[in-house]
C-alpha atoms as a PDB file:
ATOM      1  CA  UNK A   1     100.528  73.322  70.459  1.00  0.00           C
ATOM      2  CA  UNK A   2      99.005  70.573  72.714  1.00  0.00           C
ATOM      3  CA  UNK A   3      94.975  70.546  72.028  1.00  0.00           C
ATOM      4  CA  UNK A   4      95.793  72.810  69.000  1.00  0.00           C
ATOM      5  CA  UNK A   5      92.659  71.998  66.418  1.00  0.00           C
ATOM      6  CA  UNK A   6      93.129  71.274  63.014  1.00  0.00           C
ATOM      7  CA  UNK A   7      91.220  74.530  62.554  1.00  0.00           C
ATOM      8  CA  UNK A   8      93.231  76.017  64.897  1.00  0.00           C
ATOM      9  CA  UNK A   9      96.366  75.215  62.871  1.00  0.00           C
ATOM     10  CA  UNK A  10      94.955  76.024  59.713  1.00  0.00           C
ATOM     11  CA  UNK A  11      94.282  79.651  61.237  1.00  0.00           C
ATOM     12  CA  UNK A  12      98.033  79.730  62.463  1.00  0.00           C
ATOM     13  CA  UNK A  13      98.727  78.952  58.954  1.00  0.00           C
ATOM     14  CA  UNK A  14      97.025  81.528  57.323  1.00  0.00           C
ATOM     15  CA  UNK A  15      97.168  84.947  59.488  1.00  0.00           C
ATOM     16  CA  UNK A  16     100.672  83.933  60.724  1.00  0.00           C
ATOM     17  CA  UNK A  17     101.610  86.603  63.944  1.00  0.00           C
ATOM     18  CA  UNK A  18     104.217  88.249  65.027  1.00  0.00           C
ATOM     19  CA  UNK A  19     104.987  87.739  68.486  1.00  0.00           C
ATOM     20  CA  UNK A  20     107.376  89.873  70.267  1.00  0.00           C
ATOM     21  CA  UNK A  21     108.802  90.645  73.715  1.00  0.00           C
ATOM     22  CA  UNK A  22     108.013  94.742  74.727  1.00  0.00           C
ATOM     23  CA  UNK A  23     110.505  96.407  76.292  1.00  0.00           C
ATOM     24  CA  UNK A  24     109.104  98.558  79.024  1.00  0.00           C
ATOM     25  CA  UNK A  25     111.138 101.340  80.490  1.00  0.00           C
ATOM     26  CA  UNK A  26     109.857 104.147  83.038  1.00  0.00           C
ATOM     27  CA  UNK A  27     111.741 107.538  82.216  1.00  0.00           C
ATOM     28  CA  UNK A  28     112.273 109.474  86.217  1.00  0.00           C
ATOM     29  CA  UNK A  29     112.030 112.642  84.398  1.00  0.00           C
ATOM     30  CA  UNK A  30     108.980 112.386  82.814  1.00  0.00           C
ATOM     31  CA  UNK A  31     107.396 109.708  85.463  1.00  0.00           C
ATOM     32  CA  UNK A  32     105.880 108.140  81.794  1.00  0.00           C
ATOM     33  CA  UNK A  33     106.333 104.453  80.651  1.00  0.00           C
ATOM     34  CA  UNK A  34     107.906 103.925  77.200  1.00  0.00           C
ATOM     35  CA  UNK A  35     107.003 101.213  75.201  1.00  0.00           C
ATOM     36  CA  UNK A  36     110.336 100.450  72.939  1.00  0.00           C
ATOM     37  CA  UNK A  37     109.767 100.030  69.157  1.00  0.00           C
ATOM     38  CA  UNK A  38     106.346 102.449  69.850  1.00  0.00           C
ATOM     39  CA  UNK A  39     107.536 105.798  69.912  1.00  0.00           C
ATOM     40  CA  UNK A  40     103.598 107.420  69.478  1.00  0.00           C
ATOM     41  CA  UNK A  41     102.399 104.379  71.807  1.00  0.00           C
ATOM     42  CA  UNK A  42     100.142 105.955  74.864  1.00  0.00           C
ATOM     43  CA  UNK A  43      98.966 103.086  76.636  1.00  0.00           C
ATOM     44  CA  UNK A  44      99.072  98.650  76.360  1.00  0.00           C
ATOM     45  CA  UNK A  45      95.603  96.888  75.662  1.00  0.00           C
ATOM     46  CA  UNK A  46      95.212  93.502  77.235  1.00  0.00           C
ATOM     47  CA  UNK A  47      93.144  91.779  74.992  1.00  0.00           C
ATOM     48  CA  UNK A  48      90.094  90.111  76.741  1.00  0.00           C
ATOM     49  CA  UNK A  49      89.140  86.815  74.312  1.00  0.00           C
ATOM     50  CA  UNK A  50      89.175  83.394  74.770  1.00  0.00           C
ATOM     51  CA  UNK A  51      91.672  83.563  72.200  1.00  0.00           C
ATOM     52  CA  UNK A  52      94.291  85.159  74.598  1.00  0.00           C
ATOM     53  CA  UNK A  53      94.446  81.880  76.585  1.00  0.00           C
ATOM     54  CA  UNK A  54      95.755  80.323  73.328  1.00  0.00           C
ATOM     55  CA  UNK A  55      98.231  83.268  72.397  1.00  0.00           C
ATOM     56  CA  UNK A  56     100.100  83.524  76.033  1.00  0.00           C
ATOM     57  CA  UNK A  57     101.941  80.407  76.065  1.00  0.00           C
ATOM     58  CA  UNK A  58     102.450  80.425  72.362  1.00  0.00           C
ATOM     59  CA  UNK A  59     104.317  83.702  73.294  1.00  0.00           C
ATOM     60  CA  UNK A  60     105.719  82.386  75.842  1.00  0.00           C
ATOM     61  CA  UNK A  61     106.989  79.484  74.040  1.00  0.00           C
ATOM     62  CA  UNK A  62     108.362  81.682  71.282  1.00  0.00           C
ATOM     63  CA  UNK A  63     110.091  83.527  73.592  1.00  0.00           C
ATOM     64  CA  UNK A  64     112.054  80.364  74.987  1.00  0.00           C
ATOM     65  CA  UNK A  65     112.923  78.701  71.791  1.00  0.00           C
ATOM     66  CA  UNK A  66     114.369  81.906  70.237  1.00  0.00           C
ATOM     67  CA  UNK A  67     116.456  82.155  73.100  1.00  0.00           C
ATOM     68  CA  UNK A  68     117.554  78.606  72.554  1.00  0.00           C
ATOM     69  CA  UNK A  69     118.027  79.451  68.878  1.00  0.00           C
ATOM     70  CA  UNK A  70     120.323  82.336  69.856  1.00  0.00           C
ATOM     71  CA  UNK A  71     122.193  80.647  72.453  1.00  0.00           C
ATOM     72  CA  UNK A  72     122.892  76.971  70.155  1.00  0.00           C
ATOM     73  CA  UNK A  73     123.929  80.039  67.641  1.00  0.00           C
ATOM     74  CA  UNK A  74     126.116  81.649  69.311  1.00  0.00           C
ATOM     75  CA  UNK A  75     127.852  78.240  70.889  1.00  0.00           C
ATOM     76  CA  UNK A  76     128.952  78.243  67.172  1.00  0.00           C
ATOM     77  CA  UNK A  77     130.794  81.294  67.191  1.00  0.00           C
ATOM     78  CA  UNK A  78     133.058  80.337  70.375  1.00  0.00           C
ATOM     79  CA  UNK A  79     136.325  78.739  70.901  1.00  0.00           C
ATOM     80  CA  UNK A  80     136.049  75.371  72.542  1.00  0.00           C
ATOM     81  CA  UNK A  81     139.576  75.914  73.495  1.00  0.00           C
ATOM     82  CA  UNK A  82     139.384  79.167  75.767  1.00  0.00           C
ATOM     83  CA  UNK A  83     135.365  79.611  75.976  1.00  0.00           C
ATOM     84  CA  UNK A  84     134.354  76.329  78.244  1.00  0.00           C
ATOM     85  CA  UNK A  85     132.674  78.191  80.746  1.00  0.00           C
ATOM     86  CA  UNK A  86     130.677  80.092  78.165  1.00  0.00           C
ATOM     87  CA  UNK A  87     129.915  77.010  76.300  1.00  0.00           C
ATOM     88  CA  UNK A  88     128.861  74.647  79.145  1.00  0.00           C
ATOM     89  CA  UNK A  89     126.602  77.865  80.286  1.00  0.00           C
ATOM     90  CA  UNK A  90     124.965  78.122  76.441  1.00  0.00           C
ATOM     91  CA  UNK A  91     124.208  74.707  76.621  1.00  0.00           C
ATOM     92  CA  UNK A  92     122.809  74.257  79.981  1.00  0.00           C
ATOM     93  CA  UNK A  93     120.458  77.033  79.613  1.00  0.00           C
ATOM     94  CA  UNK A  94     119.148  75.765  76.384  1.00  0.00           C
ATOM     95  CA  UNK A  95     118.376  72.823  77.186  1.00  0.00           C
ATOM     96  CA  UNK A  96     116.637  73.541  80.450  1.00  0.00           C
ATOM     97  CA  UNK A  97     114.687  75.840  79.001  1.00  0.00           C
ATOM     98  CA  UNK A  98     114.121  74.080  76.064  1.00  0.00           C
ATOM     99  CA  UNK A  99     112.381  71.295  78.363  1.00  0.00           C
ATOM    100  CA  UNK A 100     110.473  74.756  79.837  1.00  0.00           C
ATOM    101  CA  UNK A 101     108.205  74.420  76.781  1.00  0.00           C
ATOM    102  CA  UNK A 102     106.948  70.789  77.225  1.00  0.00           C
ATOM    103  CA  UNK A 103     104.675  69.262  79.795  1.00  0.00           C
ATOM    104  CA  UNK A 104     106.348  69.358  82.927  1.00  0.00           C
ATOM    105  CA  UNK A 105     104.771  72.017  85.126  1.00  0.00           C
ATOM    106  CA  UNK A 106     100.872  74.032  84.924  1.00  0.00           C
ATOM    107  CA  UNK A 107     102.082  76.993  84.616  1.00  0.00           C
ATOM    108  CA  UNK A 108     100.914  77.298  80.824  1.00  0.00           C
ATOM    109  CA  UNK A 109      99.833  75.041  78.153  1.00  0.00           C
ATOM    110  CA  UNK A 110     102.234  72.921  77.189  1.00  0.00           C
ATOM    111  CA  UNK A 111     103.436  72.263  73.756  1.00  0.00           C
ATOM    112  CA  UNK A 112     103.508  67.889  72.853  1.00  0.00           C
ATOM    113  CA  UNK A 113     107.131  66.751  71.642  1.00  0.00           C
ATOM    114  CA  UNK A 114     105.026  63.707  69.969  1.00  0.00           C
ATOM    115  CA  UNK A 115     102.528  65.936  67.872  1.00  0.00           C
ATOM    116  CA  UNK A 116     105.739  68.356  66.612  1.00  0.00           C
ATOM    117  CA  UNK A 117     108.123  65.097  66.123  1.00  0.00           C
ATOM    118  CA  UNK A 118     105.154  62.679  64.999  1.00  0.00           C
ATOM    119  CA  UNK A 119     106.833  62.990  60.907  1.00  0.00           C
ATOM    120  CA  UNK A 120     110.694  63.628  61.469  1.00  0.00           C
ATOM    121  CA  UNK A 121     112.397  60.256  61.682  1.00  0.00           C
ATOM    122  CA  UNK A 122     114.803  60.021  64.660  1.00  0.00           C
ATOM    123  CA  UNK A 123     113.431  63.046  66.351  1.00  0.00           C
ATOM    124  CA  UNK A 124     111.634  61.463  69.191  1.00  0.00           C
ATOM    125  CA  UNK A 125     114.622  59.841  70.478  1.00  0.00           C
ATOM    126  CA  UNK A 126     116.693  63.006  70.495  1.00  0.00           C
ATOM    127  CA  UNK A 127     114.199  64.580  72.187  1.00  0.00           C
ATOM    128  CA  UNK A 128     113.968  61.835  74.922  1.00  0.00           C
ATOM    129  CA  UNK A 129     118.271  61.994  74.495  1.00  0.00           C
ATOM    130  CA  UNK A 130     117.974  65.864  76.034  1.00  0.00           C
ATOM    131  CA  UNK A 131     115.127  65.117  78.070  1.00  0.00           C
ATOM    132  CA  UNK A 132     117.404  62.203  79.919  1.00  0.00           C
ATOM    133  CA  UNK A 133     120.698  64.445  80.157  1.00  0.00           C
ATOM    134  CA  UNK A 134     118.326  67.025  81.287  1.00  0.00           C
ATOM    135  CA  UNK A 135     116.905  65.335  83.841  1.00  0.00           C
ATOM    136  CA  UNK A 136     119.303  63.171  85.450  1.00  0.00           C
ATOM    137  CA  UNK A 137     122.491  64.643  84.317  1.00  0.00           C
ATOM    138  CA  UNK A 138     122.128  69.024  84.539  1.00  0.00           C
ATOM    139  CA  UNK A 139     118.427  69.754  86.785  1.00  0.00           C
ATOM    140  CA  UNK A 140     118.949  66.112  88.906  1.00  0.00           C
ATOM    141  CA  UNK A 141     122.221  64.698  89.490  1.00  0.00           C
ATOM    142  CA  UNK A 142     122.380  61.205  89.091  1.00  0.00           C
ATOM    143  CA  UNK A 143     125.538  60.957  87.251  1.00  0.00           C
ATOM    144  CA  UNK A 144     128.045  57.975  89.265  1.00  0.00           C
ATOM    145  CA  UNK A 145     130.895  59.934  88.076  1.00  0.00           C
ATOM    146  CA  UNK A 146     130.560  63.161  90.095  1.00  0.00           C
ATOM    147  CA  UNK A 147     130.221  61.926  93.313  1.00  0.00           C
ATOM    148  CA  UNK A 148     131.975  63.418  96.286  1.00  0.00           C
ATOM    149  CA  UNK A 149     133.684  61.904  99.475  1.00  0.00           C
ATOM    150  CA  UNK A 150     135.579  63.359 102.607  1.00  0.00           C
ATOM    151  CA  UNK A 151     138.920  62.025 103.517  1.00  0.00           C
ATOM    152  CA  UNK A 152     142.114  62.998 104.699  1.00  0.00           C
ATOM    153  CA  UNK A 153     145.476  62.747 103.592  1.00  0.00           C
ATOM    154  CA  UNK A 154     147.748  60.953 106.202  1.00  0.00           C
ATOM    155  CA  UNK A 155     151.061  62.647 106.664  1.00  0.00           C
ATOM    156  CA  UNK A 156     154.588  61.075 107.667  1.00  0.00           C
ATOM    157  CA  UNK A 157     155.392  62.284 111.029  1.00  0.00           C
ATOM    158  CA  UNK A 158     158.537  64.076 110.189  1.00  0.00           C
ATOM    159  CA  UNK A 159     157.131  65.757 106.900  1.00  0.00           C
ATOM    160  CA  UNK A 160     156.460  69.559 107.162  1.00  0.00           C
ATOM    161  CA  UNK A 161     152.904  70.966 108.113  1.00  0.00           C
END
């Protein structure tokens, strides 16, 4: 995580958490919420700590890159010859909201492709590969090759309308 400490880390490291999405659902007949995986749950605690600053994205982040995961996965299990839809859709998603995880908005802190990829040779530049086809291929078209143009096509006089 960008401005992650060494101590920080280290922490991470040692009380590894579990981070996972709640499912919330309001039952009509019993006007209660139900918190799924809780059965004996009565109410959610927001935790109120410096700490929880740190923990949100990290969440957040977890949440997007197991999608990603899940997605690339399941590209895997399709058939290139009758699922291009499906694939193309896979892919597109994951890599937009792959990119949702590094700096590129305030919304939360950001996590830094250069102090993840600092050790793995190569990495950096397939990271700035998806970036690129990210950028100026799938969120900003900039690709020559799917232009548009009007025209019309001239008919012979006698040839049927």
């Amino acid at each position: 995580m960008q401005g992650a400490s060494l101590r920080d880390i280290l922490i991470m490291r040692q009380f590894p958490m579990v981070m996972k999405q709640l499912g919330i659902t309001m039952h009509e007949n019993d006007k209660m919420m139900h918190i799924e995986g809780y059965p004996d749950a009565i109410a959610i605690k927001l935790i109120q700590d410096p700490m929880d600053r740190e923990l949100q994205p990290m969440a957040l982040h977890h949440v997007d890159l197991s999608f990603c995961h899940e997605a690339l996965i399941r590209i895997n299990t399709l058939d290139k010859s009758k699922d291009q839809l499906n694939i193309q859709s896979l892919w597109i998603s994951s890599i937009t909201i792959f990119f949702k995880c590094f700096p590129s908005n305030k919304a939360r802190k950001q996590l830094s492709a250069q102090k993840i990829l600092k050790n793995q040779i190569g990495a950096v530049d397939v990271f700035s590969y998806f970036k690129n086809l990210r950028n100026k291929h799938i969120i900003h078209d900039e690709n020559p090759y799917s232009q548009s143009f009007v025209a019309v096509a001239l008919m012979k006089p006698e040839a049927p309308i």
